[in-house]
C-alpha atoms as a PDB file:
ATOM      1  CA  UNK A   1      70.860 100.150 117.173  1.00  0.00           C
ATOM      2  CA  UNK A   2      72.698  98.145 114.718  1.00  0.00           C
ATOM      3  CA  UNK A   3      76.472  97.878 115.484  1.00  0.00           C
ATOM      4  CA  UNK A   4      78.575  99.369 113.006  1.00  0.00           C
ATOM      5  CA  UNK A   5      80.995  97.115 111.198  1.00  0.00           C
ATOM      6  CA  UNK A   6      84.587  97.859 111.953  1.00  0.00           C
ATOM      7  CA  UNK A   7      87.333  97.158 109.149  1.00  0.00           C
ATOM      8  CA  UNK A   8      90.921  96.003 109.889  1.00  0.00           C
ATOM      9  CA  UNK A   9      93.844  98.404 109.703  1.00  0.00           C
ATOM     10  CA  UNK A  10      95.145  99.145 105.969  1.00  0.00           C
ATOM     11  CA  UNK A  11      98.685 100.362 105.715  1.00  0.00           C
ATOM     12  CA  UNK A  12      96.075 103.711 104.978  1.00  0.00           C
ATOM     13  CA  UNK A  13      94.391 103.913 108.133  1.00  0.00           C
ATOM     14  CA  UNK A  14      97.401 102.953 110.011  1.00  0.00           C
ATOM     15  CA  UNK A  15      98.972 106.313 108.169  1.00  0.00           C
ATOM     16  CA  UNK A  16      96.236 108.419 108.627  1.00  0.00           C
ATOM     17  CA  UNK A  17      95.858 107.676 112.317  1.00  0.00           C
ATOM     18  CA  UNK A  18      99.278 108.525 112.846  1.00  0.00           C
ATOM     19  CA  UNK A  19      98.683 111.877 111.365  1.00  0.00           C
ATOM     20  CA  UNK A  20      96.410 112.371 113.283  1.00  0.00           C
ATOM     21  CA  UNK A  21      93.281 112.877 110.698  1.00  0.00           C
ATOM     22  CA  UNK A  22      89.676 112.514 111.199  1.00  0.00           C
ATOM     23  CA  UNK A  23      87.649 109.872 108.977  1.00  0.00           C
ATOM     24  CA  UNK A  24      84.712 107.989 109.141  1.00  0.00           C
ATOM     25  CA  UNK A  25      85.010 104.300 107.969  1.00  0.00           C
ATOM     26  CA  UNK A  26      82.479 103.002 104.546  1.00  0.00           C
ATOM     27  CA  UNK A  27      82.870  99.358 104.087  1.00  0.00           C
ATOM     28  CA  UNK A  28      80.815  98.025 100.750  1.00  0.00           C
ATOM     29  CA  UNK A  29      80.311  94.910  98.999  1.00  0.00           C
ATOM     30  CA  UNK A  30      83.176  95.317  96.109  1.00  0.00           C
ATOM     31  CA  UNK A  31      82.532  94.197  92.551  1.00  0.00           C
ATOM     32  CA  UNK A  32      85.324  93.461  90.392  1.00  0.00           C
ATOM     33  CA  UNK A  33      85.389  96.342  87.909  1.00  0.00           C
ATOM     34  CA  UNK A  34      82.281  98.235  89.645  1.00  0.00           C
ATOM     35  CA  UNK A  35      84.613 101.007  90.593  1.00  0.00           C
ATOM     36  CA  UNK A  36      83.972 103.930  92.161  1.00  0.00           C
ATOM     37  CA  UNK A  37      80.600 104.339  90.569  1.00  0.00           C
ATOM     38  CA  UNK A  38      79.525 101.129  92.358  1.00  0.00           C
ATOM     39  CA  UNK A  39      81.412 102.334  95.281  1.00  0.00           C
ATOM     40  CA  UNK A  40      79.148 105.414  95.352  1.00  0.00           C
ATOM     41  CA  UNK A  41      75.662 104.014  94.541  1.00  0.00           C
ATOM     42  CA  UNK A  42      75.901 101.214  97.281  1.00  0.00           C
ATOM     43  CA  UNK A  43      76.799 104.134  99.747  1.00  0.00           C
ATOM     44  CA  UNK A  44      73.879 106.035  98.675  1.00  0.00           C
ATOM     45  CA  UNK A  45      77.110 108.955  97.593  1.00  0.00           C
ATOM     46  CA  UNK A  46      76.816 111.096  94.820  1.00  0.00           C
ATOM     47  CA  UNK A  47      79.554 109.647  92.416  1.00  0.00           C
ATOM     48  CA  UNK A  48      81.333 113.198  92.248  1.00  0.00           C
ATOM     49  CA  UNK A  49      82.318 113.232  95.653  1.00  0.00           C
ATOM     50  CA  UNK A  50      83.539 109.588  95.569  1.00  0.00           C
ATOM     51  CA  UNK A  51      87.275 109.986  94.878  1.00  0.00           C
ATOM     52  CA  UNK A  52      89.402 107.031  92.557  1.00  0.00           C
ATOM     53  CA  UNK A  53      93.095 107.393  93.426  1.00  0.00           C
ATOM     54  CA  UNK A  54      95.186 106.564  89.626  1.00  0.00           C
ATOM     55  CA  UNK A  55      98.145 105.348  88.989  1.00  0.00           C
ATOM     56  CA  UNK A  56      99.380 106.410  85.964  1.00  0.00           C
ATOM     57  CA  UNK A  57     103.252 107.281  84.893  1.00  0.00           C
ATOM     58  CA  UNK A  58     105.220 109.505  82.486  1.00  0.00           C
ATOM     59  CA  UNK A  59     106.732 109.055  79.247  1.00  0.00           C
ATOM     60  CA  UNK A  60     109.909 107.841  81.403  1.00  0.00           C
ATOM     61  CA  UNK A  61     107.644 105.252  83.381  1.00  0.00           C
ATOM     62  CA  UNK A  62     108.474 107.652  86.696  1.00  0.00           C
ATOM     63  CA  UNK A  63     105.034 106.658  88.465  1.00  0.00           C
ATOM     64  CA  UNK A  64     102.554 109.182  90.141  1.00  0.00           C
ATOM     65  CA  UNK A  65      99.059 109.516  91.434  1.00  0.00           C
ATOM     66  CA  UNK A  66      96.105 111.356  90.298  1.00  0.00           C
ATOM     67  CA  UNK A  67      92.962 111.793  92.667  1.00  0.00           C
ATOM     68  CA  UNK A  68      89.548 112.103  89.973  1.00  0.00           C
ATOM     69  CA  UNK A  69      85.977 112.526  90.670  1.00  0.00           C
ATOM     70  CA  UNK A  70      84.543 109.144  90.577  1.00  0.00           C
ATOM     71  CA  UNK A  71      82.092 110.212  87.371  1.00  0.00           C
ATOM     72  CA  UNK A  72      85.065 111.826  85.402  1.00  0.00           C
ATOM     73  CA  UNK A  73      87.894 110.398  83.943  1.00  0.00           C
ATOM     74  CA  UNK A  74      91.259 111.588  83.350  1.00  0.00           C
ATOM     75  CA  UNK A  75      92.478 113.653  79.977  1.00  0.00           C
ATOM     76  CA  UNK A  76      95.790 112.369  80.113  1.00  0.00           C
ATOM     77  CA  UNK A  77      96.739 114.764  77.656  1.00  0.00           C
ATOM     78  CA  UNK A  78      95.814 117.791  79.658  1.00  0.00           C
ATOM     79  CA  UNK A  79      97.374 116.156  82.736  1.00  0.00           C
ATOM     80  CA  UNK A  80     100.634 116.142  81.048  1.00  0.00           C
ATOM     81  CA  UNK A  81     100.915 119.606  79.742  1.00  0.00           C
ATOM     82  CA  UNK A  82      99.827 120.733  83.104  1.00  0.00           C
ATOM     83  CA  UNK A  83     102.548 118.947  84.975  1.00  0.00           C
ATOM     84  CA  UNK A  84     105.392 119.312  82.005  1.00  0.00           C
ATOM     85  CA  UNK A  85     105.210 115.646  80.843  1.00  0.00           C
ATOM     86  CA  UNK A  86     105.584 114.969  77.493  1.00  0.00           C
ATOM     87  CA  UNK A  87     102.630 111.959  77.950  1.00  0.00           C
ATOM     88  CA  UNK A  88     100.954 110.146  80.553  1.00  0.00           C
ATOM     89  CA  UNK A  89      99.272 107.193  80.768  1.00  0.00           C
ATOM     90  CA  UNK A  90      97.367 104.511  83.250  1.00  0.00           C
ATOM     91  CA  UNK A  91     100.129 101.891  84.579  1.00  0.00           C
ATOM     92  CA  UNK A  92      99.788  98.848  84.047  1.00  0.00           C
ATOM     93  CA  UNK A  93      97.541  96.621  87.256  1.00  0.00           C
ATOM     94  CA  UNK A  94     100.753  94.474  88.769  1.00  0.00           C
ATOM     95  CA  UNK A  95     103.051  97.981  87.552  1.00  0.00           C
ATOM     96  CA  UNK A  96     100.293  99.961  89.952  1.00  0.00           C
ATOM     97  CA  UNK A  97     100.228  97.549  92.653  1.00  0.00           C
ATOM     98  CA  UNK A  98     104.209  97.575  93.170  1.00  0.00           C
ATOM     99  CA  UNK A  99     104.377 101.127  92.821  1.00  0.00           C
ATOM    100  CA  UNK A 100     101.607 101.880  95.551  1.00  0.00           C
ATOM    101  CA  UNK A 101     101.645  97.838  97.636  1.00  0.00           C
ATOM    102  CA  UNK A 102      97.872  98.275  97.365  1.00  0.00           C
ATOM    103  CA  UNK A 103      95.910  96.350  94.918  1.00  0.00           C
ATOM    104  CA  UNK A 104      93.995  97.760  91.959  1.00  0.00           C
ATOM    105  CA  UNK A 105      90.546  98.367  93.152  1.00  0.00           C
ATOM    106  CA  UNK A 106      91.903  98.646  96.800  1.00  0.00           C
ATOM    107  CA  UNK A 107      94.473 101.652  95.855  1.00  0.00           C
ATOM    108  CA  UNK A 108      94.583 104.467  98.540  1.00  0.00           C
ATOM    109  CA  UNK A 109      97.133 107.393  98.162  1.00  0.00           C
ATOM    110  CA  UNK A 110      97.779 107.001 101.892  1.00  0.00           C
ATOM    111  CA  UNK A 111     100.578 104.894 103.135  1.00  0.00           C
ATOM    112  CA  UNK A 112     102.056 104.017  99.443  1.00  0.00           C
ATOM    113  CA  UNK A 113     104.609 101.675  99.300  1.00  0.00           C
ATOM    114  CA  UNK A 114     106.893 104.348  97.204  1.00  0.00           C
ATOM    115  CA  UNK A 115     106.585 108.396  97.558  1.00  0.00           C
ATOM    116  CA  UNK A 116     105.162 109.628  94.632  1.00  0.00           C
ATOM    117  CA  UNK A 117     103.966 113.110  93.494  1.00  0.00           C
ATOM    118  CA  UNK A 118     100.043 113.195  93.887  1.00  0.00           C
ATOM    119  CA  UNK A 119      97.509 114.922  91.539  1.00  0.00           C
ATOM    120  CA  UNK A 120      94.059 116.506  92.595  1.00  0.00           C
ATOM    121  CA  UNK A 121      91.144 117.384  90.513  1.00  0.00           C
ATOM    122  CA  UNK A 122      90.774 121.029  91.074  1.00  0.00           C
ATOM    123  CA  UNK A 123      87.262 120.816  91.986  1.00  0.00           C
ATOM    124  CA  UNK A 124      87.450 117.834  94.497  1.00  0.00           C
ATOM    125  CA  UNK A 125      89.151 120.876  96.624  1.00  0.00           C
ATOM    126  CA  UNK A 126      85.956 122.647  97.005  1.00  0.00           C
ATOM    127  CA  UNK A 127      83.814 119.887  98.459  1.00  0.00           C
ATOM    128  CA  UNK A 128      83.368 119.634 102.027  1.00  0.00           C
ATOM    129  CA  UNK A 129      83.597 115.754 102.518  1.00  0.00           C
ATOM    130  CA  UNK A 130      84.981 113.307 100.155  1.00  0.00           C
ATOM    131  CA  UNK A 131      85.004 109.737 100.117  1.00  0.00           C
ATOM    132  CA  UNK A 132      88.254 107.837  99.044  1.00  0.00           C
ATOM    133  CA  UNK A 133      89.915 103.817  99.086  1.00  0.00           C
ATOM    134  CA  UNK A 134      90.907 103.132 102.613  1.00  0.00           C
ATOM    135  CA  UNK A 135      93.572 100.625 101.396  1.00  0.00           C
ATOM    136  CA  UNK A 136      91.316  97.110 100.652  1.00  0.00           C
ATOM    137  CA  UNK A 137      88.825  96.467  98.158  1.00  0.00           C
ATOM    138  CA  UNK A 138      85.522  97.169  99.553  1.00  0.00           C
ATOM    139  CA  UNK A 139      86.343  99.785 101.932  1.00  0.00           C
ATOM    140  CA  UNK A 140      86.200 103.994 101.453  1.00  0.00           C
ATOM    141  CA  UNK A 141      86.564 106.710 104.220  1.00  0.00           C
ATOM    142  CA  UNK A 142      85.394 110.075 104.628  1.00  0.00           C
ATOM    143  CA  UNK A 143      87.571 112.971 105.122  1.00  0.00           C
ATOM    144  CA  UNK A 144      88.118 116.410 104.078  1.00  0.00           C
ATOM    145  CA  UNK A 145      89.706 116.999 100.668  1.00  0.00           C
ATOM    146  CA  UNK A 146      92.011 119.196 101.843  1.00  0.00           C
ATOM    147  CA  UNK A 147      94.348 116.574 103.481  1.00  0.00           C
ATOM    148  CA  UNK A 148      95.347 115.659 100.684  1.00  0.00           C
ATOM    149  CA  UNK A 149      96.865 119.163  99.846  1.00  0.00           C
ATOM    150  CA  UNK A 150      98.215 120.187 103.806  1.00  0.00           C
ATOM    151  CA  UNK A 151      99.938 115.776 104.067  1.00  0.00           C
ATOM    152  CA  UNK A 152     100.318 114.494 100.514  1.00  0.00           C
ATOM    153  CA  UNK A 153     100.909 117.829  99.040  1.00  0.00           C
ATOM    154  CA  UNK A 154      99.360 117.031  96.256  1.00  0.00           C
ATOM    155  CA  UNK A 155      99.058 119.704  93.239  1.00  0.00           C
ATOM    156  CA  UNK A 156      95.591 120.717  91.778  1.00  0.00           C
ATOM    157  CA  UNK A 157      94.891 120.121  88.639  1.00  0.00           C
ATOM    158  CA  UNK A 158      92.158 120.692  85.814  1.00  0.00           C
ATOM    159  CA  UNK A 159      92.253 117.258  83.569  1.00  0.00           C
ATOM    160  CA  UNK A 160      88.239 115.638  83.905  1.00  0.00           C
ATOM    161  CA  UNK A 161      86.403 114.718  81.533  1.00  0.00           C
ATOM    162  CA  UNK A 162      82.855 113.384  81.459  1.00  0.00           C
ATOM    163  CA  UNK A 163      82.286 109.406  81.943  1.00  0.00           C
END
């Protein structure tokens, strides 16, 4: 039986272990842009159920995080009139990496450097098992979607679009 590779602590597993939440570990070979559709086709994942965590900010550069599908991207437009900002938009990569201490590509929305209010697809809700950054480039876990509601209390939302 082929041992299974074990992955370091992030400042993400180290949080989720404290609260206590079950996940199964997914290192990958990362690509520099591949993203999460990479992410997913090295898994052997379907690409919807492979979550990218977002940093984006408002119009007053307050920063927050949005949770998408991993084959949708985000209508920035509709994200803002659903949570009564006059515009969003993607930060910048070093504005992202302060804001969450994780680097782009390598972003998790557990253990962020600063508390910040966190966005979920709608339908990510409704899927048994996702897969999402475990703090380091090249590295998901699998959990249910609906920690991210009960410990990041994070607010559904309906803002996809197709890729």
């Amino acid at each position: 039986m082929a041992k299974k590779e074990h992955v370091s602590e992030t400042p993400a597993t180290q949080w989720l272990k404290a609260h206590r939440v079950a996940y199964t570990e997914h290192p990958y070979e990362y690509l520099e842009h591949g993203g999460a559709l990479h992410s997913a086709e090295v898994l052997g994942q379907d690409p919807f159920t492979v979550v990218k965590t977002l940093i984006m900010q408002d119009q007053d550069a307050k920063p927050l995080v949005v949770l998408m599908h991993g084959n949708r991207k985000v209508s920035t437009k509709n994200l803002a009139r659903q949570i009564g900002a006059k515009s969003v938009e993607p930060c910048a990569p070093e504005v992202a990496n302060r804001h969450s201490g994780y680097l782009v590509g390598g972003t998790s929305p557990f253990g962020t450097r600063k508390a910040m209010p966190v966005y979920i697809e709608e339908s990510i809700l409704s899927l048994p098992r996702i897969c999402i950054n475990g703090g380091r480039r090249g590295f998901l876990v699998g959990l249910d979607p609906q920690v991210c509601v009960a410990l990041l209390g994070a607010r559904p939302v309906q803002c996809a679009l197709a890729e």
